[in-house]
Protein backbone atom coordinates (compact mmCIF):
# COMPACT_ATOMS: atom_id res chain seq x y z
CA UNK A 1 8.80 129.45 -257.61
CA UNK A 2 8.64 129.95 -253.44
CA UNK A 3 9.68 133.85 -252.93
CA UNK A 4 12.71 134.22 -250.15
CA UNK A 5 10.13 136.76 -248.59
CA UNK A 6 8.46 133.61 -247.61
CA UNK A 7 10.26 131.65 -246.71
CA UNK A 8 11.87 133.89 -244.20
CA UNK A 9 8.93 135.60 -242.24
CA UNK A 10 8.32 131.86 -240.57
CA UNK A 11 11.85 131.79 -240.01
CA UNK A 12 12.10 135.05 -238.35
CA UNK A 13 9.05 134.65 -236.23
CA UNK A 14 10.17 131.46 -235.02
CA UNK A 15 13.63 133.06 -233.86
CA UNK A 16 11.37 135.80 -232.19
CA UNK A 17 9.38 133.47 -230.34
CA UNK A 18 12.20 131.57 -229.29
CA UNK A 19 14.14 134.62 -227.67
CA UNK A 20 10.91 135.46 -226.24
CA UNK A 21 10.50 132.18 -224.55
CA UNK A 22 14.14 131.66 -223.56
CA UNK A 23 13.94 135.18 -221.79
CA UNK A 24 10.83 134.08 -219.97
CA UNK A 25 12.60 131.10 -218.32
CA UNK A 26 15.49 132.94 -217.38
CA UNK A 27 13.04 135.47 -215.73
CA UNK A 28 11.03 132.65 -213.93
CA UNK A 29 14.48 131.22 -212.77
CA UNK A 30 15.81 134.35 -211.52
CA UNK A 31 12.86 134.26 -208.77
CA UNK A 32 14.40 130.93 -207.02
CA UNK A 33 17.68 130.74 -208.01
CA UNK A 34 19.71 131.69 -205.20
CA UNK A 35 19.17 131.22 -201.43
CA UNK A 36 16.35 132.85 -199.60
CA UNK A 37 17.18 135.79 -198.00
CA UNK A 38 15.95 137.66 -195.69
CA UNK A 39 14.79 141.44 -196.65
CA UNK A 40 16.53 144.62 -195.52
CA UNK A 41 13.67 146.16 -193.40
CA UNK A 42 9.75 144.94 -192.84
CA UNK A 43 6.69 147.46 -192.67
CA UNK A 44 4.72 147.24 -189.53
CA UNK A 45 1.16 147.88 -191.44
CA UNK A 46 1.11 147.77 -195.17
CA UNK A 47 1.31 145.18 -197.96
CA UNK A 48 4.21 142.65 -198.62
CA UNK A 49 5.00 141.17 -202.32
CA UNK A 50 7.23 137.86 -201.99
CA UNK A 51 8.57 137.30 -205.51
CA UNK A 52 9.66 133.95 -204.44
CA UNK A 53 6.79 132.32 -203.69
CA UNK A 54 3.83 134.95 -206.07
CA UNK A 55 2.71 135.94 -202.52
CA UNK A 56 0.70 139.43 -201.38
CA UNK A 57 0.62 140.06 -197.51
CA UNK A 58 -1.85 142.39 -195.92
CA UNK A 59 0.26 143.19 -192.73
CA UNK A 60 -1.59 145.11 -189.21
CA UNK A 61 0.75 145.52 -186.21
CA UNK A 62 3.86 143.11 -187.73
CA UNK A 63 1.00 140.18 -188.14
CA UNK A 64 -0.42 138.03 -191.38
CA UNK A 65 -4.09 139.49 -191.66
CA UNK A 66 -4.63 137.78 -194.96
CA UNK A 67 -2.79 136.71 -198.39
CA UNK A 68 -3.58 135.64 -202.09
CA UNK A 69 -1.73 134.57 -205.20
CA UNK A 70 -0.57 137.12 -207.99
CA UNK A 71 1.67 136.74 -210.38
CA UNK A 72 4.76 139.28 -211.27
CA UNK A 73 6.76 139.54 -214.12
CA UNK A 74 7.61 137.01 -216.69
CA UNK A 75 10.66 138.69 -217.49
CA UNK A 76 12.21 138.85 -214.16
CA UNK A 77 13.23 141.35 -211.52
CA UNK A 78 14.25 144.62 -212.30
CA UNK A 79 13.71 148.41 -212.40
CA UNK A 80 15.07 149.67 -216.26
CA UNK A 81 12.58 151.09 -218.72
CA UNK A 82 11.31 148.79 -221.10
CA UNK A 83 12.51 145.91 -219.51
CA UNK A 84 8.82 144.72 -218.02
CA UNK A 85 10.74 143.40 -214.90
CA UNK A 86 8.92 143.52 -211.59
CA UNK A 87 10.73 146.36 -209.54
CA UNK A 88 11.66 145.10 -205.61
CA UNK A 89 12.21 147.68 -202.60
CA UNK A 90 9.97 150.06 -200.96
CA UNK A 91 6.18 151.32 -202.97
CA UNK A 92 3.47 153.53 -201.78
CA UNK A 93 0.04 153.37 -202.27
CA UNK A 94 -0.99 156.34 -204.72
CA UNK A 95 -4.28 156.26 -205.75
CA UNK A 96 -7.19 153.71 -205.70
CA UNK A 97 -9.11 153.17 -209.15
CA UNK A 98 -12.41 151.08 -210.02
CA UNK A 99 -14.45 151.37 -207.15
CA UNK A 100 -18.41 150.45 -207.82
CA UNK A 101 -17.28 149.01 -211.26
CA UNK A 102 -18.52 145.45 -211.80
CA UNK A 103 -16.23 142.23 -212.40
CA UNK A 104 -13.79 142.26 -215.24
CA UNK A 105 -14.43 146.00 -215.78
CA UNK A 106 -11.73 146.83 -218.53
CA UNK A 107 -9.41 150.07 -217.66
CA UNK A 108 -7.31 151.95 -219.84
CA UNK A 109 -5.06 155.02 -218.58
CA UNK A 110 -6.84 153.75 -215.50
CA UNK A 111 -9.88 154.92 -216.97
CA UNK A 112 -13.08 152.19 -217.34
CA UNK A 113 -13.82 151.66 -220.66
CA UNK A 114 -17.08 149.78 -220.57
CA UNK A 115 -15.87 146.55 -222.17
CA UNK A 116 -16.45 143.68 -219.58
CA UNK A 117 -14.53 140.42 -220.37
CA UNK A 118 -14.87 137.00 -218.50
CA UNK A 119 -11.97 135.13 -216.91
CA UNK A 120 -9.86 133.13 -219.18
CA UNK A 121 -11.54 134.98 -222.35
CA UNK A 122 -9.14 133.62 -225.16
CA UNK A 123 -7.02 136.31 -226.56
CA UNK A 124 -7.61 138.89 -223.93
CA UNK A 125 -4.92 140.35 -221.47
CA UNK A 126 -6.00 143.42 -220.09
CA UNK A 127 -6.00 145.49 -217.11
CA UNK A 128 -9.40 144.50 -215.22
CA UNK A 129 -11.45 144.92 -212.03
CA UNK A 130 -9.47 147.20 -209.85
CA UNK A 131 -6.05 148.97 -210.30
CA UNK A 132 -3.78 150.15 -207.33
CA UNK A 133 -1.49 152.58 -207.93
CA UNK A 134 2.30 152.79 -206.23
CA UNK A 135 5.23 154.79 -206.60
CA UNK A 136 8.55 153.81 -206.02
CA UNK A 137 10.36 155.86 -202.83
CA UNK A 138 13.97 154.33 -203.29
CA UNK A 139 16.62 155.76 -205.99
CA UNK A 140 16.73 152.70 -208.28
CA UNK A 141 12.43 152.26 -208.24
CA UNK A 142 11.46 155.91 -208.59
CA UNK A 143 10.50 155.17 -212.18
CA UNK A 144 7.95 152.51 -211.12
CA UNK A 145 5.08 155.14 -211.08
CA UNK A 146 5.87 156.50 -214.66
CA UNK A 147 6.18 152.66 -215.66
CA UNK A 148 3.08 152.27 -214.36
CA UNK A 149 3.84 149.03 -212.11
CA UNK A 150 0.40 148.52 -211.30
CA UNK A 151 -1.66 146.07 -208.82
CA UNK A 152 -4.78 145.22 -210.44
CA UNK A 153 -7.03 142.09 -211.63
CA UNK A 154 -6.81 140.06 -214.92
CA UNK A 155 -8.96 137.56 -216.80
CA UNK A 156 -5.97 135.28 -217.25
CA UNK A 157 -6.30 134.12 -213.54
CA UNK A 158 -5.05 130.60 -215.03
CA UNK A 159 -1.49 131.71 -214.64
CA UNK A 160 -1.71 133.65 -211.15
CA UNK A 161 0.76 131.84 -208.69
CA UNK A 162 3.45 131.99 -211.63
CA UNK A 163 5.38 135.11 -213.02
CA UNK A 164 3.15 135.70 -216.27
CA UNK A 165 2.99 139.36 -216.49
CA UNK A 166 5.15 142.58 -218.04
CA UNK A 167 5.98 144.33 -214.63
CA UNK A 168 2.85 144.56 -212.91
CA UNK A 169 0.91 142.68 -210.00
CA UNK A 170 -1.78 140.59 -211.03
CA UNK A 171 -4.62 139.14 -208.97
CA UNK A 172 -7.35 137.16 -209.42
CA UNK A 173 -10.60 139.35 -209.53
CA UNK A 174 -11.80 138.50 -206.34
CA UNK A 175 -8.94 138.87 -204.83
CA UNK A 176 -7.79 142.29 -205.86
CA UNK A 177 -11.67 143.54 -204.87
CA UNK A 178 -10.75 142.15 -201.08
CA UNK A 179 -7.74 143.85 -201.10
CA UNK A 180 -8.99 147.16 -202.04
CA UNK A 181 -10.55 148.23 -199.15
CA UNK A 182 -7.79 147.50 -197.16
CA UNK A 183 -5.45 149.57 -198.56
CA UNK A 184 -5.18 153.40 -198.61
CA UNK A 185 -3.07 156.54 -199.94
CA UNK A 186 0.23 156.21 -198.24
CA UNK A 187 0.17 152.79 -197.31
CA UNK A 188 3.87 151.15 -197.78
CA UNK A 189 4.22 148.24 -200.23
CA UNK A 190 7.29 146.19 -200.43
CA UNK A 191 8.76 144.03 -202.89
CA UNK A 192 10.91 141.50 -202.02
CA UNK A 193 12.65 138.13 -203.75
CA UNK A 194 12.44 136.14 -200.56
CA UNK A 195 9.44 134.06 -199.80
CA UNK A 196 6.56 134.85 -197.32
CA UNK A 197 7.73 132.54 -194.46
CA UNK A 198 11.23 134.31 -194.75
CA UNK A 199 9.27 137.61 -194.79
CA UNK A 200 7.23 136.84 -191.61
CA UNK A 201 10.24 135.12 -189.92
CA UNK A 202 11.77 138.15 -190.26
CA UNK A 203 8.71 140.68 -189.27
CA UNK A 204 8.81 138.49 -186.01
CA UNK A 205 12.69 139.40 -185.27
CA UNK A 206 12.51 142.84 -183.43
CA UNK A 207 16.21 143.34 -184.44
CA UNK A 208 14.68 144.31 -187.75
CA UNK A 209 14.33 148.06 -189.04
CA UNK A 210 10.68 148.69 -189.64
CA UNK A 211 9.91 151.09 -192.62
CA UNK A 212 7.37 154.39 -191.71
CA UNK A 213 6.45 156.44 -194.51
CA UNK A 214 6.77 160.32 -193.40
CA UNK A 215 4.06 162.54 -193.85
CA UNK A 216 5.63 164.88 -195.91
CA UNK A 217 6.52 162.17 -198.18
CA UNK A 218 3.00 160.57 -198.51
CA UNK A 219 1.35 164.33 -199.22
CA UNK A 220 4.19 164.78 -201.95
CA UNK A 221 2.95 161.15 -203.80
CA UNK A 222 1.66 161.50 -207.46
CA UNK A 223 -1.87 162.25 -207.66
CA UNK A 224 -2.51 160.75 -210.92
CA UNK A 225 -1.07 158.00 -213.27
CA UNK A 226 1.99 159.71 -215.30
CA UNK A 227 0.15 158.88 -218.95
CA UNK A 228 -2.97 160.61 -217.95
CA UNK A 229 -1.12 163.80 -216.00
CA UNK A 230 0.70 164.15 -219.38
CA UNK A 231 -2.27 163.78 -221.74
CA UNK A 232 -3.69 166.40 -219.66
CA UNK A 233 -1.02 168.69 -219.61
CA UNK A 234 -0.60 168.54 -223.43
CA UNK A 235 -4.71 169.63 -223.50
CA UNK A 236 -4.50 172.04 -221.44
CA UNK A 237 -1.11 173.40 -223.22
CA UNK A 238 -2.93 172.93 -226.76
CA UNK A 239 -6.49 174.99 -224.75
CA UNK A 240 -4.42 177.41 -223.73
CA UNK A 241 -2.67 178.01 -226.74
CA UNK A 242 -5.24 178.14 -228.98
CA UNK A 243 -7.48 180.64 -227.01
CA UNK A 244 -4.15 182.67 -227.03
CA UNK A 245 -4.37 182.29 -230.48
CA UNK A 246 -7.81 182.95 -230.80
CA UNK A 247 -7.45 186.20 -228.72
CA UNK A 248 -4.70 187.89 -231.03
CA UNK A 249 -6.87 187.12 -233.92
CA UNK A 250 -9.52 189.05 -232.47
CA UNK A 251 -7.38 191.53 -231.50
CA UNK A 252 -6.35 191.74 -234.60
CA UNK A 253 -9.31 192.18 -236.12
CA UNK A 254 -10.84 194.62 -234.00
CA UNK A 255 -7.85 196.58 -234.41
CA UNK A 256 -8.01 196.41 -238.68
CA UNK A 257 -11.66 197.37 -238.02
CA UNK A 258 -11.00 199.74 -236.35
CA UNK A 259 -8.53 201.42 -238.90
CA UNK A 260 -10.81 200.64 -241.66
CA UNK A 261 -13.64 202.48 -239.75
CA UNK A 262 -11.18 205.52 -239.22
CA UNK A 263 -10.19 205.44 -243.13
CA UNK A 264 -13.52 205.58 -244.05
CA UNK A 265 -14.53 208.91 -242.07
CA UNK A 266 -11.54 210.47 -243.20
CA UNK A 267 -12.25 210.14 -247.03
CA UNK A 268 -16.03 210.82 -246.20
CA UNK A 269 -14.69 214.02 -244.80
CA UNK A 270 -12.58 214.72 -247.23
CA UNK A 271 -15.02 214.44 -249.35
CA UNK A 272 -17.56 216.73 -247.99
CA UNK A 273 -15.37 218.94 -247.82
CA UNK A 274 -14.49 219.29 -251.26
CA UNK A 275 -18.14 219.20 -251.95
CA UNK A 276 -18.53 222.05 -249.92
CA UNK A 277 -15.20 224.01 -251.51
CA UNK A 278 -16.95 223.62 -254.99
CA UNK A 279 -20.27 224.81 -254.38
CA UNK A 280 -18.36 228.20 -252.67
CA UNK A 281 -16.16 228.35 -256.06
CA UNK A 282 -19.66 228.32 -257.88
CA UNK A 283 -21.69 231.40 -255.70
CA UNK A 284 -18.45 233.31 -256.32
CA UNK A 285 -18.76 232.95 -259.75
């Protein structure tokens, strides 16, 4: 006899991977559904994501110096936690990661691990080559650095020029090693639904606010990637506490030593003293 158990694990996958796939093309529709608008501001130097059309923009002066292909997220566009949407609006540039590592360098925590993996391995998905950090400066994308939207390289470069990812920017290897150099601490990235040609038609109207990043804003960027600042504020919380620790016991023990030391003379002199006492008692006699 078939247990229910069974029977109802392929059931339940199957309903998993169904939800899974219809919430994938309802992301991947949200990216052209609509008209093409045009964005609220453009950056005069800086990098441009177009959601529309999987475009990245390296912008000097308000001109195209170069693009590639990425791909954003399968799930959509959006800014909650846990919803692996691709945030839009206004990013910096916090930190730069991977530099001298080879091709297909595997990070973790933004950290190389020393696993390399080839494009297209089977099975493999992770975070490879370079990673570029931002930080969201608007109300509803200040979480993107604590998501940790990144832009970085992957081995699955079959699927760049299509949303395939959870919330970050993929690139092709080669790609995201070209753009490295041209980008800096501080340098604004925008994300935008429209397409590049919208983008650039706009960059060209001078009717159009152009976005500058204040100083004081740029020095007061995250340093490091929220997981690592937190694993090392938990070490340094568990160091400190445990030399703390480690301190009062010592105290503690010199202190008891102390006493035990001070015990010890006092019934030494007490008994010498008695000693002394009884041999008196005895001459007398």
């Amino acid at each position: 006899m078939i247990k229910p158990t069974r029977l109802l694990l392929p059931l339940l996958i199957a309903v998993a991977s169904l939800q899974v796939a219809c919430k994938h093309r309802s992301g991947v529709r949200e990216y052209t559904s609509g008209p093409d608008t045009p964005p609220r501001a453009v950056i005069k130097d800086g990098v441009a994501i177009t959601l529309r059309d999987q475009k990245l923009t390296v912008i000097r002066d308000g001109k195209k110096v170069k693009d590639y292909d990425i791909s954003s997220s399968k799930f959509g566009i959006g800014a909650a936690n846990g919803s692996h949407c691709t945030p839009t609006g206004v990013h910096a540039v916090t930190k730069k990661v991977g530099e001298g590592q080879p091709v297909g360098m595997v990070f973790k925590g933004c950290r190389p691990t020393g696993e390399v993996v080839g494009v297209d391995s089977p099975g493999r998905d992770p975070i490879v080559t370079r990673v570029i950090q931002i930080a969201g400066l608007e109300n509803f994308n200040r979480n993107s650095h604590s998501r940790r939207i990144y832009i970085h390289g992957t081995p699955e470069e079959r699927y760049i020029g299509r949303p395939a990812s959870y919330g970050c920017i993929r690139m092709r290897s080669a790609d995201v090693m070209d753009l490295y150099p041209r980008v800096h601490r501080g340098m604004p990235v925008v994300i935008e639904r429209c397409s590049q040609d919208m983008y650039l038609k706009t960059e060209n109207n001078s009717a159009t606010p152009r976005i500058k990043i204040p100083d004081k804003l740029v020095a007061a960027l995250p340093q490091e990637s929220s997981l690592r600042s937190r694993k090392v504020t938990n070490r340094r919380h568990t160091l400190r506490s445990s030399r703390r620790s480690s301190r009062s016991a010592v105290a503690h023990k010199d202190s008891s030593g102390k006493a035990s030391k001070r015990t010890v003379s006092k019934k030494l002199k007490q008994r010498s003293s008695g000693r002394k006492l009884a041999r008196r008692s005895v001459r007398k006699s």
